[in-house]
C-alpha atoms as a PDB file:
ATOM      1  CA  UNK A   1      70.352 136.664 316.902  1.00  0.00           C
ATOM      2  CA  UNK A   2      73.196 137.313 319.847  1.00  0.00           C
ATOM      3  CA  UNK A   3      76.708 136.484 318.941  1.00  0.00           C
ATOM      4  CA  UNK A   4      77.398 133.362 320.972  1.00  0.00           C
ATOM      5  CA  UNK A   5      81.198 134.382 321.232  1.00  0.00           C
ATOM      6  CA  UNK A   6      80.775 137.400 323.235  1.00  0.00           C
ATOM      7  CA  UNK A   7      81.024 137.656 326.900  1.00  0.00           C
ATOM      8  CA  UNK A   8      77.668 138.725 327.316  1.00  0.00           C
ATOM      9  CA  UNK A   9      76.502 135.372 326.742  1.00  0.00           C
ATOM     10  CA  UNK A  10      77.882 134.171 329.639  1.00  0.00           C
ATOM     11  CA  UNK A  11      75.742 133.935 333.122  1.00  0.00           C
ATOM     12  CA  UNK A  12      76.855 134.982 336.134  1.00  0.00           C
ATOM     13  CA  UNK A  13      76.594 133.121 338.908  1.00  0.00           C
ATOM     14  CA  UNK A  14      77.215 133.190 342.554  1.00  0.00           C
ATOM     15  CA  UNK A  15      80.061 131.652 344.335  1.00  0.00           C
ATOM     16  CA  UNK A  16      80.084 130.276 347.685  1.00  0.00           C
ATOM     17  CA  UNK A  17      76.270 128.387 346.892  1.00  0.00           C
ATOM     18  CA  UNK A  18      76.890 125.287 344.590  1.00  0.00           C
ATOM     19  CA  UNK A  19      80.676 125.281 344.269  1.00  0.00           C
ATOM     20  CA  UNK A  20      83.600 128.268 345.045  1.00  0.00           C
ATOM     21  CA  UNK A  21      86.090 129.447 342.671  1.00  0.00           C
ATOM     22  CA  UNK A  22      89.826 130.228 342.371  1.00  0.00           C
ATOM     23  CA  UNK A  23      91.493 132.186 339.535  1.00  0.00           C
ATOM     24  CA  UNK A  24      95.114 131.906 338.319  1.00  0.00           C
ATOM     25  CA  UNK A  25      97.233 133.666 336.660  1.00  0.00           C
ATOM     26  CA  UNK A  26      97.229 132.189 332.557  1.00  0.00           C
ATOM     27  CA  UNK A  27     100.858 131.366 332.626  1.00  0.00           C
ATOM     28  CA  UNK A  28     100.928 129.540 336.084  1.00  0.00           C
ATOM     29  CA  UNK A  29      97.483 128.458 335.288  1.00  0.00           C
ATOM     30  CA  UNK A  30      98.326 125.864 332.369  1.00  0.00           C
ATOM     31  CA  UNK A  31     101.298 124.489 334.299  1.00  0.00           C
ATOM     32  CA  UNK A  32      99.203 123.874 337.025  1.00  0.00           C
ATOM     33  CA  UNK A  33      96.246 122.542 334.486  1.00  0.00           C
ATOM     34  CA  UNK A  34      99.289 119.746 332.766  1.00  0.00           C
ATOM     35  CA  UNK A  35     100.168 118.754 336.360  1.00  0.00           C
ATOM     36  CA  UNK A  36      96.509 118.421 337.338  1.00  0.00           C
ATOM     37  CA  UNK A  37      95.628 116.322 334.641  1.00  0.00           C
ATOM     38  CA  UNK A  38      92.889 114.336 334.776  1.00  0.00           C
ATOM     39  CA  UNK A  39      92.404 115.697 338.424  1.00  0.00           C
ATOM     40  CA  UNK A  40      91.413 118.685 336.888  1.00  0.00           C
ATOM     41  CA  UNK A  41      87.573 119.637 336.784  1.00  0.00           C
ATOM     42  CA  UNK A  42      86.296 122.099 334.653  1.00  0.00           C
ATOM     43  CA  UNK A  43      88.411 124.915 334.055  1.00  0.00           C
ATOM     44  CA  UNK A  44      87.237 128.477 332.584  1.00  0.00           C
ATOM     45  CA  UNK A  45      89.661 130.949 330.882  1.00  0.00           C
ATOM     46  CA  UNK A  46      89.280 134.307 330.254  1.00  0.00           C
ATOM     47  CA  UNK A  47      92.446 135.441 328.426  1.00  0.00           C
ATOM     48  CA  UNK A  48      94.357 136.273 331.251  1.00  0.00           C
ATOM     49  CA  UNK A  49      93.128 134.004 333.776  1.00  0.00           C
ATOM     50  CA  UNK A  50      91.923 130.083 334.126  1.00  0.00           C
ATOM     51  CA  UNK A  51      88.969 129.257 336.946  1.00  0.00           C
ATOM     52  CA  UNK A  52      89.032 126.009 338.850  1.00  0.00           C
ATOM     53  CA  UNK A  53      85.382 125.425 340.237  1.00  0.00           C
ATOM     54  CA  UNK A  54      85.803 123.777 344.210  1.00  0.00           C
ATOM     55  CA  UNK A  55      83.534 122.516 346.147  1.00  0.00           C
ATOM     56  CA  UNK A  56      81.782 125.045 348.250  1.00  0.00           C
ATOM     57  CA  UNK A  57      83.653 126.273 351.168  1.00  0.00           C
ATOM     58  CA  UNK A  58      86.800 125.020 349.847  1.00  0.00           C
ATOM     59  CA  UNK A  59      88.360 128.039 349.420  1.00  0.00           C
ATOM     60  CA  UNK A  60      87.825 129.822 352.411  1.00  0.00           C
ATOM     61  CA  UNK A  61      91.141 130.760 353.747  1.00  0.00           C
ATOM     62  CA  UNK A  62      92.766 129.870 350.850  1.00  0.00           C
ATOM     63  CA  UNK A  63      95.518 131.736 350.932  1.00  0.00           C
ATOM     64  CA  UNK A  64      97.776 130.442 348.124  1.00  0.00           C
ATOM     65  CA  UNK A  65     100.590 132.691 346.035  1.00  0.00           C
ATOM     66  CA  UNK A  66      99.404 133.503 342.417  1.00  0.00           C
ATOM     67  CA  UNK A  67      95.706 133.151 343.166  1.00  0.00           C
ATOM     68  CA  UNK A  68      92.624 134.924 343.528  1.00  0.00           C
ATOM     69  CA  UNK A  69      89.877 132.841 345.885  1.00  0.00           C
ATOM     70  CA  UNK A  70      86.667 134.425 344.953  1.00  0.00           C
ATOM     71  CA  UNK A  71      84.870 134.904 348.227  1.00  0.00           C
ATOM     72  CA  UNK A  72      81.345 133.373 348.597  1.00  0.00           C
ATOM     73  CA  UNK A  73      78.865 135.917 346.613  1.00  0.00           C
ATOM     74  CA  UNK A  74      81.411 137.107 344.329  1.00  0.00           C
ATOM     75  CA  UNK A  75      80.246 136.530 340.821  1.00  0.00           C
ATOM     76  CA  UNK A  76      81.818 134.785 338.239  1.00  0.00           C
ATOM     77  CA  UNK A  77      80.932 134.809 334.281  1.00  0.00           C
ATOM     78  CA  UNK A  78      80.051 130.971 333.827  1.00  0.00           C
ATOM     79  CA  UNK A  79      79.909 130.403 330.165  1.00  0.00           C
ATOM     80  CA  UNK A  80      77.355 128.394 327.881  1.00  0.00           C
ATOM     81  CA  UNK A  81      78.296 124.856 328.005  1.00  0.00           C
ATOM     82  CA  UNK A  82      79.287 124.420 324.745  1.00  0.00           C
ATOM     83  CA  UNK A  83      81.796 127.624 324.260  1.00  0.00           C
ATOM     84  CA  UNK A  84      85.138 126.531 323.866  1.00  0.00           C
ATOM     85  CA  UNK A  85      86.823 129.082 322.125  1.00  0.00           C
ATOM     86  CA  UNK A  86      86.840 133.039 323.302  1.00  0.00           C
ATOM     87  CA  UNK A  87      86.910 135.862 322.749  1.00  0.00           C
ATOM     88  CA  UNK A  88      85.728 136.064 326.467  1.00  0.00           C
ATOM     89  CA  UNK A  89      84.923 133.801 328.876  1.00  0.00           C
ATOM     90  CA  UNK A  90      84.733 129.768 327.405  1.00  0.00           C
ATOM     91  CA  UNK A  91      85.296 126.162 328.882  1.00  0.00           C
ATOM     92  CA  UNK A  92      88.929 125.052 328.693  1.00  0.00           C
ATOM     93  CA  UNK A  93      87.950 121.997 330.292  1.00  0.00           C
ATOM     94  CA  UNK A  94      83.967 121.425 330.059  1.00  0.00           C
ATOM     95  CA  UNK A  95      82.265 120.539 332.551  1.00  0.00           C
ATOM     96  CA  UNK A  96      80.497 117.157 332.784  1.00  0.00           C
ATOM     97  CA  UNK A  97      78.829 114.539 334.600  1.00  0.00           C
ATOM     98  CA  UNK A  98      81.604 113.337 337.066  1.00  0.00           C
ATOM     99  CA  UNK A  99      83.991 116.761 336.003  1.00  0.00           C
ATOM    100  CA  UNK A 100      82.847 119.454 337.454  1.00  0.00           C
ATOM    101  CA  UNK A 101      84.808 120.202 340.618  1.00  0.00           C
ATOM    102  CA  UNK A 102      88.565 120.067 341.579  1.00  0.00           C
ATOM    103  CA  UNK A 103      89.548 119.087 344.848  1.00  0.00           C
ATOM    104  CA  UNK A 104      90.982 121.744 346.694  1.00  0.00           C
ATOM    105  CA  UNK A 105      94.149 120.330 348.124  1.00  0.00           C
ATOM    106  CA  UNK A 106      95.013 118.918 344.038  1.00  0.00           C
ATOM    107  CA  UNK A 107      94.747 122.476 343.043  1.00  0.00           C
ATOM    108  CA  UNK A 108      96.889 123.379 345.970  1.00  0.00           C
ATOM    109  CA  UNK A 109      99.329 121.355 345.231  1.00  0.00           C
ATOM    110  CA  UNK A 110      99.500 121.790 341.327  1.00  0.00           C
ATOM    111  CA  UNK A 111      99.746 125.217 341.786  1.00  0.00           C
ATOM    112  CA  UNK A 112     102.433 125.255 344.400  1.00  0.00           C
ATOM    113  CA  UNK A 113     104.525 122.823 341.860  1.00  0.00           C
ATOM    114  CA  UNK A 114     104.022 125.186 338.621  1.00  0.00           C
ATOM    115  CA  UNK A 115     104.377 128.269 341.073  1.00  0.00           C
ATOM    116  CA  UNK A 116     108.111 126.829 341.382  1.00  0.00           C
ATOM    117  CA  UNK A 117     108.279 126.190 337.943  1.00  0.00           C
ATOM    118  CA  UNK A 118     107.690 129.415 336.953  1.00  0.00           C
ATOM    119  CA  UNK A 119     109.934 130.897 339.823  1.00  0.00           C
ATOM    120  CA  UNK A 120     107.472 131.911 341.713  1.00  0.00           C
ATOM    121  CA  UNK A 121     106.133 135.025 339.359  1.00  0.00           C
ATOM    122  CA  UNK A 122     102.830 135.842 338.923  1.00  0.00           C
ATOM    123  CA  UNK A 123     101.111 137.848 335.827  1.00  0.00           C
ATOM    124  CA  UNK A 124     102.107 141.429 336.266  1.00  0.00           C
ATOM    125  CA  UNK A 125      98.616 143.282 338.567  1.00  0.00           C
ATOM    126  CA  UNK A 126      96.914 139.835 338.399  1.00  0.00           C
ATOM    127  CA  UNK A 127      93.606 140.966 339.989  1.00  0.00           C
ATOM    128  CA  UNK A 128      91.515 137.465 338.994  1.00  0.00           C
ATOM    129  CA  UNK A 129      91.281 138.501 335.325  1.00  0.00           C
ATOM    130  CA  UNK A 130      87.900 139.294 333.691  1.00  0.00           C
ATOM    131  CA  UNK A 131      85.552 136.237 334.333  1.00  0.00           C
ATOM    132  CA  UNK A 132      84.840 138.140 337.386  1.00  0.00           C
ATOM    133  CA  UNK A 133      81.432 139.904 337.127  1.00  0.00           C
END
């Protein structure tokens, strides 16, 4: 029987199709998840890293300080709906019925606000953490 906790679990899918993605930096990535609230959609964390899913073609030109858009066709570890706890990639917020995506200009905005919060640092070579596939 496979371990349920390990990232392997996880399936990758393809951004860009159904809904695109942006990664943020852990520490900038909860502030911006409290100021969200219940704005927020689901939300994926890998350790070093939390994914907002957008809708698709959302975050094309994104262009936002400590974040990583993932460009349509990049692949992102989506993990089984009920992991909630890591290690490796898990649901900080699950998705459901009406919370699945975050609209683009809330994330913006939340993440401009804990950007300043945090004075504007992001995790030391934040390169989108490891949700990406």
């Amino acid at each position: 029987m496979a371990d349920p906790d390990l990232p392997t679990a996880c399936e990758p899918r393809i951004v860009g199709a159904e809904w695109d993605a942006v990664g943020i930096p852990r520490s900038v990535g909860l502030l911006a998840l409290d100021i969200l609230g219940a704005r927020s959609g689901a939300v994926i964390e890998d350790g070093t890293a939390l994914y907002w899913l957008l809708p698709a073609g959302s975050a094309e030109g994104w262009g936002t300080a400590n974040t990583r858009a993932l460009s349509a066709g990049a692949t992102l570890a989506v993990p089984p709906a009920r992991r909630t706890v890591g290690p490796g990639p898990h649901w900080r917020i699950c998705p459901g019925d009406d919370r699945l995506l975050t609209p683009a200009a809330a994330l913006r905005a939340a993440v401009e606000d804990a950007s300043g919060q945090t004075g504007g640092q992001p995790a030391p070579n934040f390169s989108g953490g490891r949700a990406v596939l």
